[in-house]
C-alpha atoms as a PDB file:
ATOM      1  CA  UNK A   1     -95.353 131.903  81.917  1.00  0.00           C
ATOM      2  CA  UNK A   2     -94.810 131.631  85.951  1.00  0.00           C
ATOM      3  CA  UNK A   3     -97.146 134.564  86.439  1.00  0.00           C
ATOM      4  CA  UNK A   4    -100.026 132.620  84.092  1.00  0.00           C
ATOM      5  CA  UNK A   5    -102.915 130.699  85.735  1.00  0.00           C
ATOM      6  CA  UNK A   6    -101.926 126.856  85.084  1.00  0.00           C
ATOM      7  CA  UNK A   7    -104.913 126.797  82.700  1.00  0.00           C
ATOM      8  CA  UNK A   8    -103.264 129.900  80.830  1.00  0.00           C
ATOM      9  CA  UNK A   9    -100.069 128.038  80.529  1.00  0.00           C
ATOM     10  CA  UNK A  10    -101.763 125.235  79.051  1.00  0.00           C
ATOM     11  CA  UNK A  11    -103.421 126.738  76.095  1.00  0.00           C
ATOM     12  CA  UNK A  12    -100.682 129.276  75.189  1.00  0.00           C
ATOM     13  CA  UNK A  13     -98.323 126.037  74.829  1.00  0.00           C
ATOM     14  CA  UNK A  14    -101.285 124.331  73.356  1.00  0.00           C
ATOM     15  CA  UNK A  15    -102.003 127.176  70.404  1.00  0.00           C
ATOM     16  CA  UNK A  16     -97.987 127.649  69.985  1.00  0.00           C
ATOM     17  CA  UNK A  17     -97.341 123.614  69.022  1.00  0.00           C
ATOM     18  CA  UNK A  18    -100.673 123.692  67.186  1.00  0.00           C
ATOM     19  CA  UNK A  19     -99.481 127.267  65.199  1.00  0.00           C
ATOM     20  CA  UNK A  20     -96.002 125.537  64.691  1.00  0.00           C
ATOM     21  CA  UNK A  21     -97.967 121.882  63.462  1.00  0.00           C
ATOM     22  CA  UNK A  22    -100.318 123.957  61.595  1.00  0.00           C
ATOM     23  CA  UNK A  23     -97.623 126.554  59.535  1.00  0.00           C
ATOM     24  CA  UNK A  24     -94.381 124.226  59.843  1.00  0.00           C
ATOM     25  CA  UNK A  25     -96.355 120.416  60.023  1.00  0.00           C
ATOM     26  CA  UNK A  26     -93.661 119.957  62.492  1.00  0.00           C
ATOM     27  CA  UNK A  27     -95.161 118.029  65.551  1.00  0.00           C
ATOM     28  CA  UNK A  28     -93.347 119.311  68.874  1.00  0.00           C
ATOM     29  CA  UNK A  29     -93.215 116.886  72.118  1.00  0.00           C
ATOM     30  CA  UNK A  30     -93.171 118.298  75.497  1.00  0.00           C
ATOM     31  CA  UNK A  31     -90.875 116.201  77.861  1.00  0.00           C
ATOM     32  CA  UNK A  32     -90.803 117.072  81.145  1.00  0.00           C
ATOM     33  CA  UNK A  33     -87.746 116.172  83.478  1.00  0.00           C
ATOM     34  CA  UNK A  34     -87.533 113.812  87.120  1.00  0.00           C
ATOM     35  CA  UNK A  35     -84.561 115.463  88.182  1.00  0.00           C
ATOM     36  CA  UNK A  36     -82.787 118.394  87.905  1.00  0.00           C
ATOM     37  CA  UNK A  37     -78.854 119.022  87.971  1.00  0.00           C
ATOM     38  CA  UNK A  38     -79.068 122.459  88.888  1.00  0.00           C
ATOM     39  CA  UNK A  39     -75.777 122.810  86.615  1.00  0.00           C
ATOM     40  CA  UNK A  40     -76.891 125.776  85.498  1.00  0.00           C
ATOM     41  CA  UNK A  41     -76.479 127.600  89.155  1.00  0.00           C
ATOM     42  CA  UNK A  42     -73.140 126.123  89.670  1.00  0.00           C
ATOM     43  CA  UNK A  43     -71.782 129.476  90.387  1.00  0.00           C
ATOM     44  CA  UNK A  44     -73.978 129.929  93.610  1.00  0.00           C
ATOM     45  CA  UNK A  45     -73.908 126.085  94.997  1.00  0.00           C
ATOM     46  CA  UNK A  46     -70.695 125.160  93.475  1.00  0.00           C
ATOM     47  CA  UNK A  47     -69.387 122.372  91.374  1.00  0.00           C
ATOM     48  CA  UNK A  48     -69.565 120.400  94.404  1.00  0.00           C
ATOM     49  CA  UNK A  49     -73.354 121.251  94.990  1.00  0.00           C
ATOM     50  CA  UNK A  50     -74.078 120.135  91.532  1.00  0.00           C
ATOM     51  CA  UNK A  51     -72.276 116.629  91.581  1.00  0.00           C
ATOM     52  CA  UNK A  52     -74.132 116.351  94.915  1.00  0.00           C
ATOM     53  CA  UNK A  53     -77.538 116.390  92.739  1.00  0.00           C
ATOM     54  CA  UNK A  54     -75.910 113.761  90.377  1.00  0.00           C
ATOM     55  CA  UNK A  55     -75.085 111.665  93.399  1.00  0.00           C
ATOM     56  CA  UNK A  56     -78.641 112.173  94.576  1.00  0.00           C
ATOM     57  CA  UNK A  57     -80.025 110.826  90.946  1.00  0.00           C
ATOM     58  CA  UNK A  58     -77.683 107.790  91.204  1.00  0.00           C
ATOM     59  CA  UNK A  59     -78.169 106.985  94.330  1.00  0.00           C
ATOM     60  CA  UNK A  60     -82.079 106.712  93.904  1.00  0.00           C
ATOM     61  CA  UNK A  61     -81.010 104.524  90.772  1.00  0.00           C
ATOM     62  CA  UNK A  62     -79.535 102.295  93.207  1.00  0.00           C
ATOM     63  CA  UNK A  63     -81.854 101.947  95.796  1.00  0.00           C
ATOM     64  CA  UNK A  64     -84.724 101.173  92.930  1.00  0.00           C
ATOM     65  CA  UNK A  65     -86.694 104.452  92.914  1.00  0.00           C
ATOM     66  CA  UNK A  66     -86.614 103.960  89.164  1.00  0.00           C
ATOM     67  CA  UNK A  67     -87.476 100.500  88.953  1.00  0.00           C
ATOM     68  CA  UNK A  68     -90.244 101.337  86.896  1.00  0.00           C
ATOM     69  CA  UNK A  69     -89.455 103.815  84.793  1.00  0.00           C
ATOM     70  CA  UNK A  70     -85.686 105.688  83.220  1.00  0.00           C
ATOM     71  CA  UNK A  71     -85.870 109.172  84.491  1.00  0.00           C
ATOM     72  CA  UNK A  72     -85.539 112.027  82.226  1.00  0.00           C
ATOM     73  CA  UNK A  73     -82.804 114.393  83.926  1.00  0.00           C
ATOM     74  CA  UNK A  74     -82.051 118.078  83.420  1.00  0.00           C
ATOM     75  CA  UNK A  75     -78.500 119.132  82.333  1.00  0.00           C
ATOM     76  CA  UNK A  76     -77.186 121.850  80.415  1.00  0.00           C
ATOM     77  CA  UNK A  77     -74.905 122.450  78.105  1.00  0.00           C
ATOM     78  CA  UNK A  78     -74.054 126.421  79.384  1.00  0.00           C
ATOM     79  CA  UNK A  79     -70.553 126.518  79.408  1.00  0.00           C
ATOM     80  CA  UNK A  80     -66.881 124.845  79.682  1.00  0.00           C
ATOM     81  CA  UNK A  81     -67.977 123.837  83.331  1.00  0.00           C
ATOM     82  CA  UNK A  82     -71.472 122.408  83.010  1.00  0.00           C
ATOM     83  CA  UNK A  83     -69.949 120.611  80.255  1.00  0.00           C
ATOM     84  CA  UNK A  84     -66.749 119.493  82.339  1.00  0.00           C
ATOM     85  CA  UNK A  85     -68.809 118.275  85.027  1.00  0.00           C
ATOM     86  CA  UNK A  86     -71.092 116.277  83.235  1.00  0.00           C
ATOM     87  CA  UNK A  87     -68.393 114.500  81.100  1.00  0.00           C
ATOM     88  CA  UNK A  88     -67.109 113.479  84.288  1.00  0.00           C
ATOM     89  CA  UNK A  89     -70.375 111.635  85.835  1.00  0.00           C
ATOM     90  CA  UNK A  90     -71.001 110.497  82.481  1.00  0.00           C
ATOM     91  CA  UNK A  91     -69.774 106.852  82.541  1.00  0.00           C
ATOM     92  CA  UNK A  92     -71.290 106.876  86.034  1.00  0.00           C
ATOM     93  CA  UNK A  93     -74.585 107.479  84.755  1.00  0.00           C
ATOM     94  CA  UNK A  94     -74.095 104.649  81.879  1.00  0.00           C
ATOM     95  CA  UNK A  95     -72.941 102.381  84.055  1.00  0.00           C
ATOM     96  CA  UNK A  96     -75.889 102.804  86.454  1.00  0.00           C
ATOM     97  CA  UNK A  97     -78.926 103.101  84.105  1.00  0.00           C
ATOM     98  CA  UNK A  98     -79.327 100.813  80.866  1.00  0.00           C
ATOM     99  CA  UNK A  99     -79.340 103.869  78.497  1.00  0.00           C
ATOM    100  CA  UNK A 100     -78.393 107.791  78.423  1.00  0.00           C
ATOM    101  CA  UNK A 101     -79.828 109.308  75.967  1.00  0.00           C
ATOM    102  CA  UNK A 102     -79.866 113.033  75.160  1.00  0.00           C
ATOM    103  CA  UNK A 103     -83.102 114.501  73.870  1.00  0.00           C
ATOM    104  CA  UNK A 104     -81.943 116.785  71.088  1.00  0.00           C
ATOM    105  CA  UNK A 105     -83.979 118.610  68.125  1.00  0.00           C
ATOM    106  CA  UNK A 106     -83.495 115.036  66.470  1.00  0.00           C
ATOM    107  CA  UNK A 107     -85.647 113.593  69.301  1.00  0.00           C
ATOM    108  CA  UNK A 108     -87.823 112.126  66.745  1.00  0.00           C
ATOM    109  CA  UNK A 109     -85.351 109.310  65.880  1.00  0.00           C
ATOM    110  CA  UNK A 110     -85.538 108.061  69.443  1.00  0.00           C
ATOM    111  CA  UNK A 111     -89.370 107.592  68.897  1.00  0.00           C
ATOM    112  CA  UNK A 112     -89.952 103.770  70.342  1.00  0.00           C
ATOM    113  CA  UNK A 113     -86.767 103.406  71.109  1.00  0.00           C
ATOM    114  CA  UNK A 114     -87.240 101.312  74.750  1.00  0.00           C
ATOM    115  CA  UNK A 115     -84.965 102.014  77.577  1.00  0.00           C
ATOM    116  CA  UNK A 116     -84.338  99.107  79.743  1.00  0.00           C
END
């Protein structure tokens, strides 16, 4: 999709969710993230790059960048070290924003569910 025309992008996503609706009657959600982890490349910037970007996310919880709004954060789960180093910010990340919540294929039970 990066070598499609932004209006290309949009209606191939657009006919996909409305094929899946239309065959499945499964209603997909896009969610689109704030911040990103970069967990995945921790082999090039290192574990210590990638709790840098955590740091980064809770320090701009701190200073009130998300006063308005919980930001939706990209993480993976790739391997024993993405997972590692995640498990370890975890309770810094619950302790700093009112709720964590993974988005999952069971996203629909977390419809209305209000963070904050």
């Amino acid at each position: 999709m990066t070598s499609m025309t932004n209006e290309q992008a949009f209606a191939e996503l657009y006919y996909s969710k409305k094929a899946i609706k239309d065959v499945l009657g499964i209603t997909m959600i896009t969610i689109v993230w704030e911040e990103d982890t970069s967990d995945w490349d921790w082999a090039t910037i290192g574990i210590s790059g990638v709790k840098e970007n955590y740091e980064h996310i809770l320090e701009k919880q701190a200073d009130g960048s998300y006063e308005t709004f919980g930001p939706v954060v990209l993480s993976h789960e790739i391997d024993g070290t993405t997972m590692e180093i995640s498990q370890e910010l975890l309770p810094q990340l619950q302790q700093q924003f009112a709720a964590v919540v993974p988005t999952d294929p069971d996203f629909d039970q977390l419809a209305g569910l209000r963070i904050g």
